[in-house]
C-alpha atoms as a PDB file:
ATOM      1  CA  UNK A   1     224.748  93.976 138.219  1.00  0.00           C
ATOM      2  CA  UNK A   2     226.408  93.372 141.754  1.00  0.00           C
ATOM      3  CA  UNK A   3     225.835  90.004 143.334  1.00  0.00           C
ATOM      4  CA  UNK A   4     222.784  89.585 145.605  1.00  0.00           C
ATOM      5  CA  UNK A   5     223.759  89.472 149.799  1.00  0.00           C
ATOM      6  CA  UNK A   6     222.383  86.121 151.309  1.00  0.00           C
ATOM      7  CA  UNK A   7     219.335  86.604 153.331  1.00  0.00           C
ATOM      8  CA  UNK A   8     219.415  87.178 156.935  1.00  0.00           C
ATOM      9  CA  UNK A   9     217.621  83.686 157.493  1.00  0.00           C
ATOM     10  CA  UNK A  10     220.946  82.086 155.587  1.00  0.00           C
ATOM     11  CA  UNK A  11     223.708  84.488 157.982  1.00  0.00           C
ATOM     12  CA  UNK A  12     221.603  83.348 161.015  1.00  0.00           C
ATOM     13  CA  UNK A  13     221.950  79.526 159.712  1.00  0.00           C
ATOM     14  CA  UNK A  14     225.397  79.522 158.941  1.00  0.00           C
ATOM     15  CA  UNK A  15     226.143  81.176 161.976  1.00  0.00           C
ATOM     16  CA  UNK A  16     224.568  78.884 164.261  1.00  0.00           C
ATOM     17  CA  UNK A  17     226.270  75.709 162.237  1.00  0.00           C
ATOM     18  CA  UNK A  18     229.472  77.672 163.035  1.00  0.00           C
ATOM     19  CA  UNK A  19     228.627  78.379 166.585  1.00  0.00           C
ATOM     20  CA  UNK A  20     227.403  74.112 167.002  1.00  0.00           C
ATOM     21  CA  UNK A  21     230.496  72.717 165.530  1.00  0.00           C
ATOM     22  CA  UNK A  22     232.549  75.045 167.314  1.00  0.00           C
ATOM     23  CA  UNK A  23     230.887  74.037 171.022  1.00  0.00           C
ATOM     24  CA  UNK A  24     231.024  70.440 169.780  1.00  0.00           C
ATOM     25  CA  UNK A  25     234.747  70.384 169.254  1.00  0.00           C
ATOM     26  CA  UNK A  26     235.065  72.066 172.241  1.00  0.00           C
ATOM     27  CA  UNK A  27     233.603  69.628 173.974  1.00  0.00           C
ATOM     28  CA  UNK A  28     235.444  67.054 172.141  1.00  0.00           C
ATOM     29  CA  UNK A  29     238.491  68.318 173.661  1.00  0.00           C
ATOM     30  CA  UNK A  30     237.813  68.714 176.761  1.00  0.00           C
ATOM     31  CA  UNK A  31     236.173  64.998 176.853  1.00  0.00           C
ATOM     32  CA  UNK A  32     239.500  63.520 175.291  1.00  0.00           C
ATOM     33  CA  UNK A  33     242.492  66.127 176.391  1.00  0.00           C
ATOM     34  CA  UNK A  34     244.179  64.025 180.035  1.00  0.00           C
ATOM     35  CA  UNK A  35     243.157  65.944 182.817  1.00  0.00           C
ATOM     36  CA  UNK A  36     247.043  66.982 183.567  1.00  0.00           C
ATOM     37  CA  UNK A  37     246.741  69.274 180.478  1.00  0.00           C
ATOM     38  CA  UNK A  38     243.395  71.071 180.847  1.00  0.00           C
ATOM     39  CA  UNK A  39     244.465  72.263 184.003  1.00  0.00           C
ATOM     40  CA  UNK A  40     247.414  74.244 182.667  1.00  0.00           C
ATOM     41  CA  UNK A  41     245.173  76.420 180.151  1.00  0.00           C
ATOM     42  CA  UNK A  42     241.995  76.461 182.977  1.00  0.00           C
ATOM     43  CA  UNK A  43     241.673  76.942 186.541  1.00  0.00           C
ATOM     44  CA  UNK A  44     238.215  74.497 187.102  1.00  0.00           C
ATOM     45  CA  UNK A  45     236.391  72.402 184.691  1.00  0.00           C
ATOM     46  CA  UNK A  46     234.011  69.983 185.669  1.00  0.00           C
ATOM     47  CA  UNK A  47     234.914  66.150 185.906  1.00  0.00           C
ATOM     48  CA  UNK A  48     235.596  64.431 182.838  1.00  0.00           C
ATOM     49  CA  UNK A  49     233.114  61.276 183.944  1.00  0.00           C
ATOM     50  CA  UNK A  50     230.186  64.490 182.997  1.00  0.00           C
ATOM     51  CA  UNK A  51     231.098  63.396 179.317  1.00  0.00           C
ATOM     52  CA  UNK A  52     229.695  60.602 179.180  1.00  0.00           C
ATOM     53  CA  UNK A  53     227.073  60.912 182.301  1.00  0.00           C
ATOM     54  CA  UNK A  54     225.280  63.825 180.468  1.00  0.00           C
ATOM     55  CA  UNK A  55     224.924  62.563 176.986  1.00  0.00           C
ATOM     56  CA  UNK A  56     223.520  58.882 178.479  1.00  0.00           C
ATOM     57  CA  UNK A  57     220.596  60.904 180.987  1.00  0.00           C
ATOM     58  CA  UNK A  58     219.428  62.938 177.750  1.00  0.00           C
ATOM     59  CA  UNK A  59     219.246  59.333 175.551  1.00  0.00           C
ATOM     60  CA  UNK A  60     217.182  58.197 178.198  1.00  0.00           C
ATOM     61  CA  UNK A  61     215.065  61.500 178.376  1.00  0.00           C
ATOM     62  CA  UNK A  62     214.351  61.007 174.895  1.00  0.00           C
ATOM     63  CA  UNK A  63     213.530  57.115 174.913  1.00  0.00           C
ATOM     64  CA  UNK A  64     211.124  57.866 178.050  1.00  0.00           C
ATOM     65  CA  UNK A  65     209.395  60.632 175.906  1.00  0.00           C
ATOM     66  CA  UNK A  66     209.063  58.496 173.419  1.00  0.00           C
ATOM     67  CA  UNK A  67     208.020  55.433 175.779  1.00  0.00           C
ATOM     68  CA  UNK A  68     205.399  58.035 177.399  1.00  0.00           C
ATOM     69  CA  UNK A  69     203.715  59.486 173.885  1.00  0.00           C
ATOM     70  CA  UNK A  70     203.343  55.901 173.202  1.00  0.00           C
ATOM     71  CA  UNK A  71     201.706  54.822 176.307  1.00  0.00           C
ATOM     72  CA  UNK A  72     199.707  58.027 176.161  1.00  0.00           C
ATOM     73  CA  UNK A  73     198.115  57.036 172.376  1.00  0.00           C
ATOM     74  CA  UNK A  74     197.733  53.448 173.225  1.00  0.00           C
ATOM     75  CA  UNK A  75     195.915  54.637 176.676  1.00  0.00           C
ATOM     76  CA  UNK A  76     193.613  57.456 174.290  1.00  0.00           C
ATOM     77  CA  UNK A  77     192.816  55.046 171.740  1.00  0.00           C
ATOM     78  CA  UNK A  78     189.118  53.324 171.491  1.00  0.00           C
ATOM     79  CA  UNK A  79     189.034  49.485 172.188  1.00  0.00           C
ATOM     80  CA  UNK A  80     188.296  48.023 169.140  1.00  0.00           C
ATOM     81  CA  UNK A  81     184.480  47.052 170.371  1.00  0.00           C
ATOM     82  CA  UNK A  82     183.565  50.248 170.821  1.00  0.00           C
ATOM     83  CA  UNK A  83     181.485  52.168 168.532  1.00  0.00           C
ATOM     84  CA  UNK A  84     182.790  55.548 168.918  1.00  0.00           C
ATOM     85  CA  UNK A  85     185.053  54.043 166.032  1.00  0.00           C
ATOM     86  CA  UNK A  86     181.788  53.892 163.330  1.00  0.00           C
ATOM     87  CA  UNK A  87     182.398  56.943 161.555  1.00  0.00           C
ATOM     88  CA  UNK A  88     180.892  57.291 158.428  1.00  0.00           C
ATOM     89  CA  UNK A  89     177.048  57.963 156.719  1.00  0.00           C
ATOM     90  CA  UNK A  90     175.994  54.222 156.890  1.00  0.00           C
ATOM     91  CA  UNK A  91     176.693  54.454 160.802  1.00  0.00           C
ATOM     92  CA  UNK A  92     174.527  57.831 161.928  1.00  0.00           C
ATOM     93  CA  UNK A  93     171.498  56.883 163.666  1.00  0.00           C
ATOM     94  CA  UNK A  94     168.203  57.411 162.260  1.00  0.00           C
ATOM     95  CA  UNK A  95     165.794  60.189 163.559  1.00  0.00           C
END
């Protein structure tokens, strides 16, 4: 019996773990390499301050989306006097 091919779902996975750790160590070099060196292999590459500027303005995206779901549940939730929170058979009204 020959072995069993992995599933195009797996190929597409492993490629695209291949393809992130391969941008990633890019980027790892290019964040740590001296400037004097980079410019021997490339002709332009953006500033090396971009490193760090980047990764800090998409941490702070992601705390102000957090920061803004919460706000926007605390501002759609019933006070706790209201009766819109009486679910339930006792609560119905009679008719």
């Amino acid at each position: 019996m020959p072995p069993q091919l992995p599933s195009s779902r797996a190929t597409t996975g492993f490629l695209a773990l291949c393809t992130t750790y391969t941008l990633f160590l890019l980027y790892l070099a290019w964040a740590l390499t001296p400037q004097q060196y980079l410019t021997g292999l490339v002709g332009w590459l953006p500033d090396q301050a971009w490193a760090t500027v980047v990764p800090s303005w998409l941490m702070l995206l992601v705390l102000f989306t957090y920061g803004s779901y919460l706000a926007l549940m605390a501002y759609s939730t019933p006070s706790l006097d209201s009766l819109s929170l009486l679910v339930g058979m006792p609560f119905l009204p009679l008719k």
